[in-house]
PDB file of N, CA and C in Angstrom:
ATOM      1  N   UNK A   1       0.855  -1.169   0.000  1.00  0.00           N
ATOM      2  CA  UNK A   1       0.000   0.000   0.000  1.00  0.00           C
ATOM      3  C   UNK A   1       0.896   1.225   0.000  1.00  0.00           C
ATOM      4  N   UNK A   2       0.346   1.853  -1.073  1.00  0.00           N
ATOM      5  CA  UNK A   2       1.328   3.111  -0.979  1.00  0.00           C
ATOM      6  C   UNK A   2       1.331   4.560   0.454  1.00  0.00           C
ATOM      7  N   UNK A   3       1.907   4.010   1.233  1.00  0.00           N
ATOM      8  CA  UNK A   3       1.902   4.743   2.873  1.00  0.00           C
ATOM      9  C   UNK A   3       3.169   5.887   2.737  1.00  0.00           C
ATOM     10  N   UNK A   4       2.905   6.915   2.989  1.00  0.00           N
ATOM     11  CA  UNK A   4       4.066   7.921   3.372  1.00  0.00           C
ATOM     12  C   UNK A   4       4.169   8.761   4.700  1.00  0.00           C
ATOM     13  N   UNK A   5       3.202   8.559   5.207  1.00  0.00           N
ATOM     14  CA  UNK A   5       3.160   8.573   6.608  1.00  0.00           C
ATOM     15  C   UNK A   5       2.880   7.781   7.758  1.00  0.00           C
ATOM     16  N   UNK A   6       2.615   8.071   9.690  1.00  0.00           N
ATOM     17  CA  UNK A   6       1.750   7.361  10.164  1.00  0.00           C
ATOM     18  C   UNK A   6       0.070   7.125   9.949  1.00  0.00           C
ATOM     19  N   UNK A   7      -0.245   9.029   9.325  1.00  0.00           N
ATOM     20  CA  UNK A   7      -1.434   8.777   9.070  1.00  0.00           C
ATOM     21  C   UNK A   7      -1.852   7.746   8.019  1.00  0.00           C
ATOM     22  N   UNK A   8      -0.999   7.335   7.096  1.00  0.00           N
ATOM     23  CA  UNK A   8      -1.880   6.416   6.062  1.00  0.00           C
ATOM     24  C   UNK A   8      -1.796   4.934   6.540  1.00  0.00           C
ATOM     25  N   UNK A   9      -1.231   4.764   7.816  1.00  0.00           N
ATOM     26  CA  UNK A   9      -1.368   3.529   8.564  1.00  0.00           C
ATOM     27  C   UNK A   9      -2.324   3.411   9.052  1.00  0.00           C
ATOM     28  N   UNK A  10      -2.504   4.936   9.797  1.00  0.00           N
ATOM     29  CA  UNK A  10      -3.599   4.512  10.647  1.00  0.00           C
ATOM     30  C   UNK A  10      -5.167   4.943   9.752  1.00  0.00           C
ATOM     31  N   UNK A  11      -4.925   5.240   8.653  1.00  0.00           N
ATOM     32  CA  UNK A  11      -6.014   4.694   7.952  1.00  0.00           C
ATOM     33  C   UNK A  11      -6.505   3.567   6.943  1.00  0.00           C
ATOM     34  N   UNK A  12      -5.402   2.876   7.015  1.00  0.00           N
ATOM     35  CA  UNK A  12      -5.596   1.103   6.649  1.00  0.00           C
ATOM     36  C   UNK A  12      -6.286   1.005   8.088  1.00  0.00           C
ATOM     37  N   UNK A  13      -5.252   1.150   9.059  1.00  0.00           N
ATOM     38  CA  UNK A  13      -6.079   0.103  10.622  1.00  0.00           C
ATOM     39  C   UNK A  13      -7.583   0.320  10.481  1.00  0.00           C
ATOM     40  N   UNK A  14      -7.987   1.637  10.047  1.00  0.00           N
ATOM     41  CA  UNK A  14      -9.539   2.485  10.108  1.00  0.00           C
ATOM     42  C   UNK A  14     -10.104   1.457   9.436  1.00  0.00           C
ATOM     43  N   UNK A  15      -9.654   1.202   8.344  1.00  0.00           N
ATOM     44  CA  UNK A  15     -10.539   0.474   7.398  1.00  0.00           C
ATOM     45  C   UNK A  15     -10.846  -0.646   7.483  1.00  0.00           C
ATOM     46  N   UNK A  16      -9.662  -1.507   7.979  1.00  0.00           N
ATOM     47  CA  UNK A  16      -9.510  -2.654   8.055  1.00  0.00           C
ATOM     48  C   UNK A  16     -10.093  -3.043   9.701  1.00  0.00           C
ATOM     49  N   UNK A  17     -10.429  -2.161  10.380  1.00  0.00           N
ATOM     50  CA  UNK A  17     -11.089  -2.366  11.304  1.00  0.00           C
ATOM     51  C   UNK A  17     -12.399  -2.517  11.233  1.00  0.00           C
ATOM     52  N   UNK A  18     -13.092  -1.719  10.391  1.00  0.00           N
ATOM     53  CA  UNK A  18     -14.166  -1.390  10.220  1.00  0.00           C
ATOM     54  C   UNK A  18     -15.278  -3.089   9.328  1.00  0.00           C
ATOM     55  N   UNK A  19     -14.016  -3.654   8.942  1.00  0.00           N
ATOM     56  CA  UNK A  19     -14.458  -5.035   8.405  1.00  0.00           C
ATOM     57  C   UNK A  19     -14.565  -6.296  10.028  1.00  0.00           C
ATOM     58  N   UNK A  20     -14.185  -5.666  10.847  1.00  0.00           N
ATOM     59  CA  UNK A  20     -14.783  -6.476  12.117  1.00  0.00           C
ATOM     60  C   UNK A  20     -13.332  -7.194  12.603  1.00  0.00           C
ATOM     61  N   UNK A  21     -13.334  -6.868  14.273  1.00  0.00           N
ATOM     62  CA  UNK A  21     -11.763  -7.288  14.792  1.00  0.00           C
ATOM     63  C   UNK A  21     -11.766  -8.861  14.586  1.00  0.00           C
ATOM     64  N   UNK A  22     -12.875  -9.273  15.035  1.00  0.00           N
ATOM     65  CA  UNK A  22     -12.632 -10.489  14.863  1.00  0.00           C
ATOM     66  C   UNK A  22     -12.869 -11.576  13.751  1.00  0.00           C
ATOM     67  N   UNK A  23     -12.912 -10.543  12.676  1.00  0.00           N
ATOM     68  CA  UNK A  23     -12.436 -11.222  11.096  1.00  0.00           C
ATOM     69  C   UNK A  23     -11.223 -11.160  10.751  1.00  0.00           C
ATOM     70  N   UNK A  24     -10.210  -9.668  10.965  1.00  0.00           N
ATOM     71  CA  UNK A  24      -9.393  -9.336  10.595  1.00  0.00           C
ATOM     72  C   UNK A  24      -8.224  -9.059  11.860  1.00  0.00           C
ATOM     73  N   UNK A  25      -7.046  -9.579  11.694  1.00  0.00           N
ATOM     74  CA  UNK A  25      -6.354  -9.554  12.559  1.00  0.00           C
ATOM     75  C   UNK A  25      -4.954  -8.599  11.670  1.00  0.00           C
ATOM     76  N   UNK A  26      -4.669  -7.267  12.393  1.00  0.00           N
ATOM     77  CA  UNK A  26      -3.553  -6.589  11.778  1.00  0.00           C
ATOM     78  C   UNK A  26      -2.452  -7.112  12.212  1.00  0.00           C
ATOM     79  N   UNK A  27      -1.585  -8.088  11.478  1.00  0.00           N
ATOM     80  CA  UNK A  27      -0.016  -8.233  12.389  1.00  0.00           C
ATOM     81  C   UNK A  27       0.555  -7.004  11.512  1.00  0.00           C
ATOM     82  N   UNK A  28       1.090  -6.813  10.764  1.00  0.00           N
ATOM     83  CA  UNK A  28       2.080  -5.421  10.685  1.00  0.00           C
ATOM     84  C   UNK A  28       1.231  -4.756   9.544  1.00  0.00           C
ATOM     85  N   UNK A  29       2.272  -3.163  10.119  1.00  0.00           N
ATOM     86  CA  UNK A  29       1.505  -2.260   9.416  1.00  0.00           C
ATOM     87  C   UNK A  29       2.755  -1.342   9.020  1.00  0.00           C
ATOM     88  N   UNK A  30       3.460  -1.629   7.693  1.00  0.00           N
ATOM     89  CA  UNK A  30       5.035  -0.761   8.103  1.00  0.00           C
ATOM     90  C   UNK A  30       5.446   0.151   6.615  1.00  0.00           C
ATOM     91  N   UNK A  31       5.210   1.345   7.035  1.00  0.00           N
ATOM     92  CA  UNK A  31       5.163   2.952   6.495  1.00  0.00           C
ATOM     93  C   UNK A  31       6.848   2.566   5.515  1.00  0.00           C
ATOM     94  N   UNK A  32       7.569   2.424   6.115  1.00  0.00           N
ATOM     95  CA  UNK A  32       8.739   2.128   5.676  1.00  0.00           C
ATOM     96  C   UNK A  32       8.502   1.396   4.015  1.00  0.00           C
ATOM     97  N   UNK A  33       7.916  -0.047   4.972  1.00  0.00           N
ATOM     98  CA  UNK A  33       8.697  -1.190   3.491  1.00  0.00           C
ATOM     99  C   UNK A  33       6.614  -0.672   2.585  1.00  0.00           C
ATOM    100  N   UNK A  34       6.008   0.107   2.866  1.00  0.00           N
ATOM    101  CA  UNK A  34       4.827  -0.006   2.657  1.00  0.00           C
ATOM    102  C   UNK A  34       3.907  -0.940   2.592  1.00  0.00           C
ATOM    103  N   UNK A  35       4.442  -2.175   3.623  1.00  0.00           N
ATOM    104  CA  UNK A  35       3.076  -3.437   3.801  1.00  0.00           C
ATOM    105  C   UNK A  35       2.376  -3.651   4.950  1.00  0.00           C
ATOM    106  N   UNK A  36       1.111  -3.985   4.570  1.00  0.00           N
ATOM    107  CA  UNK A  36       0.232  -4.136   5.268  1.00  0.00           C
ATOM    108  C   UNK A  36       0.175  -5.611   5.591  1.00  0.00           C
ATOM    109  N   UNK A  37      -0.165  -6.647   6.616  1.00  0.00           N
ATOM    110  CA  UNK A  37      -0.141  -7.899   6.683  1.00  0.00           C
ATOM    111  C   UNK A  37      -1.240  -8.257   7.741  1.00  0.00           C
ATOM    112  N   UNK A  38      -2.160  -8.800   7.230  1.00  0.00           N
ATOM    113  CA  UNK A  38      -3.492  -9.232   7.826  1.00  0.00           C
ATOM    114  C   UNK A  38      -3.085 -10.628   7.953  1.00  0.00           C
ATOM    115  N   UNK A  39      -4.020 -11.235   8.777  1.00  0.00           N
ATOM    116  CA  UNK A  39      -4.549 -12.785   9.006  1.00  0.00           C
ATOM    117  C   UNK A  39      -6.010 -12.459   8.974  1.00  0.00           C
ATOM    118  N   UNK A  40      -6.843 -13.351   8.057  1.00  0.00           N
ATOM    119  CA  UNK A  40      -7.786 -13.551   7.859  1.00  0.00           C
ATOM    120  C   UNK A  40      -8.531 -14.767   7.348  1.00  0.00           C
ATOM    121  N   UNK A  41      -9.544 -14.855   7.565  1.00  0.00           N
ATOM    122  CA  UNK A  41     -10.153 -16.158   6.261  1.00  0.00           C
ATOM    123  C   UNK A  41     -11.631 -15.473   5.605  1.00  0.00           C
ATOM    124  N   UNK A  42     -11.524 -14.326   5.921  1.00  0.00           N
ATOM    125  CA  UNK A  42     -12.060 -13.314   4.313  1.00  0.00           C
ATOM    126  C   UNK A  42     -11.249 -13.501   3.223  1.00  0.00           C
ATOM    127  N   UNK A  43     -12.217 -13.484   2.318  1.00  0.00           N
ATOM    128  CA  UNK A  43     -11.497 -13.498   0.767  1.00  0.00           C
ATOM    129  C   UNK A  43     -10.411 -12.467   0.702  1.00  0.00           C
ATOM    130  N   UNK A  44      -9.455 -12.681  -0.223  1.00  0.00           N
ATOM    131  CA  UNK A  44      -8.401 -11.001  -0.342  1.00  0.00           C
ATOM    132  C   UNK A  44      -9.156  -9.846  -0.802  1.00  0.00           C
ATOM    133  N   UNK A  45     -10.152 -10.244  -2.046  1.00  0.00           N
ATOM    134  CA  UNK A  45     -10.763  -9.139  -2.723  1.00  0.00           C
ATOM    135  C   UNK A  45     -11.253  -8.170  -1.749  1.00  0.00           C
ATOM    136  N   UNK A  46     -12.005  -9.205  -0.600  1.00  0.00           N
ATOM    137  CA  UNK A  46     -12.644  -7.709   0.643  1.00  0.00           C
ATOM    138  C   UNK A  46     -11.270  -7.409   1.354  1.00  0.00           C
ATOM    139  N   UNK A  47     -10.203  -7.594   1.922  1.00  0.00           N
ATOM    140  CA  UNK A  47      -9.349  -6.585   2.111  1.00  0.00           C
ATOM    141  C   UNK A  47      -8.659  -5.987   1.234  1.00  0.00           C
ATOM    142  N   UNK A  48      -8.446  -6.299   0.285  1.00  0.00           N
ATOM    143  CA  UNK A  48      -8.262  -5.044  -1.400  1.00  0.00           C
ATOM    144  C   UNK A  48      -9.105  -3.857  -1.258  1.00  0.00           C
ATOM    145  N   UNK A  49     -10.733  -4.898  -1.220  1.00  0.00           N
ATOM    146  CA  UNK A  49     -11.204  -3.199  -1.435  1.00  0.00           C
ATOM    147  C   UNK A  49     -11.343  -2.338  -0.650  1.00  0.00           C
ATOM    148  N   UNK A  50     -10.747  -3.357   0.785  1.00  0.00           N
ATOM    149  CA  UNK A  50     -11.481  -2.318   2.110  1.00  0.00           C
ATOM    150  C   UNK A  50      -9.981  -1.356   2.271  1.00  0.00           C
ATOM    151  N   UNK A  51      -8.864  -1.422   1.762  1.00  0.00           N
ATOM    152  CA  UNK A  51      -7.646  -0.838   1.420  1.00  0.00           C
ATOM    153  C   UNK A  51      -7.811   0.420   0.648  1.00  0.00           C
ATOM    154  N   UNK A  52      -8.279   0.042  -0.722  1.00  0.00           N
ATOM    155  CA  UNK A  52      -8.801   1.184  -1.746  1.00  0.00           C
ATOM    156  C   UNK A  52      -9.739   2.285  -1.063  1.00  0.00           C
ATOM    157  N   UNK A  53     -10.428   1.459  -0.375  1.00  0.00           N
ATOM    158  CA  UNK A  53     -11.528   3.132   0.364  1.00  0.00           C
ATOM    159  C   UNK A  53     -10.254   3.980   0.659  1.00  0.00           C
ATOM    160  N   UNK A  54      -8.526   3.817   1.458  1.00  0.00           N
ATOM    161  CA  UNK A  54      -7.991   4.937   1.917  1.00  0.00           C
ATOM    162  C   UNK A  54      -7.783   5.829   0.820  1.00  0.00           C
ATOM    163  N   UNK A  55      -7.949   5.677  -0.587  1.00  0.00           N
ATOM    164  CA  UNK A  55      -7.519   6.148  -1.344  1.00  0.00           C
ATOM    165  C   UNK A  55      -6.017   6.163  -2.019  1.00  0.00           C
ATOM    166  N   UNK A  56      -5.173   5.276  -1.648  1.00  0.00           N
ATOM    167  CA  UNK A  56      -4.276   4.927  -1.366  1.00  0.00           C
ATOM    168  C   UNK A  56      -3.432   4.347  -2.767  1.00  0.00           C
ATOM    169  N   UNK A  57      -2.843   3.508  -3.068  1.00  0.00           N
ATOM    170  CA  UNK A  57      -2.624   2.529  -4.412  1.00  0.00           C
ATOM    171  C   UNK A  57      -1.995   1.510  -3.610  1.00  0.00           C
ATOM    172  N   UNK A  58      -2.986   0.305  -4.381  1.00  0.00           N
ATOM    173  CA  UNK A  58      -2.944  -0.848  -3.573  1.00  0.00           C
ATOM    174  C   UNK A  58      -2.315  -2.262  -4.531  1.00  0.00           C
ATOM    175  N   UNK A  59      -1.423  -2.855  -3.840  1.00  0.00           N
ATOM    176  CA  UNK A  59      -1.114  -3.850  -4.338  1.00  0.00           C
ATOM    177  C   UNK A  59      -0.913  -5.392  -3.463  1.00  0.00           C
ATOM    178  N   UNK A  60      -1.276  -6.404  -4.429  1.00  0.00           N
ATOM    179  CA  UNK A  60      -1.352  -7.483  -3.486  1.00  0.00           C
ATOM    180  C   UNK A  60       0.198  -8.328  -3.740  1.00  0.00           C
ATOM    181  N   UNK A  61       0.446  -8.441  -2.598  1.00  0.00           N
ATOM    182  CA  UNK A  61       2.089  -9.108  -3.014  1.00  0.00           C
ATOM    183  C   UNK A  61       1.474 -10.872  -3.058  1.00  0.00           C
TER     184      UNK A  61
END
């Protein structure tokens, strides 16, 4: 995810919260290498798109 600050972290967490804590588990969130790393057993497509709401540019490694 393209992150250049803390704020665009903490608006993945926003988003990715907002899909329910106990669907989505954030292990890292790092501004640096720009990845985001969930545990889930949601499909990827819903954390793709729930990524894209930050407005952000999103890629799935």
């Amino acid at each position: 995810m393209a992150m250049t600050c803390e704020g665009c972290a903490n608006a993945a967490r926003r988003v990715l919260g907002k899909l329910g804590e106990d669907k989505v588990t954030i292990d890292k969130i790092d501004v640096g290498t720009k990845q985001v790393v969930v545990t889930t057993d949601l499909p990827a497509s819903d954390i793709l798109e729930a990524l894209k709401k930050t407005g952000k540019e999103i890629k799935q490694l």
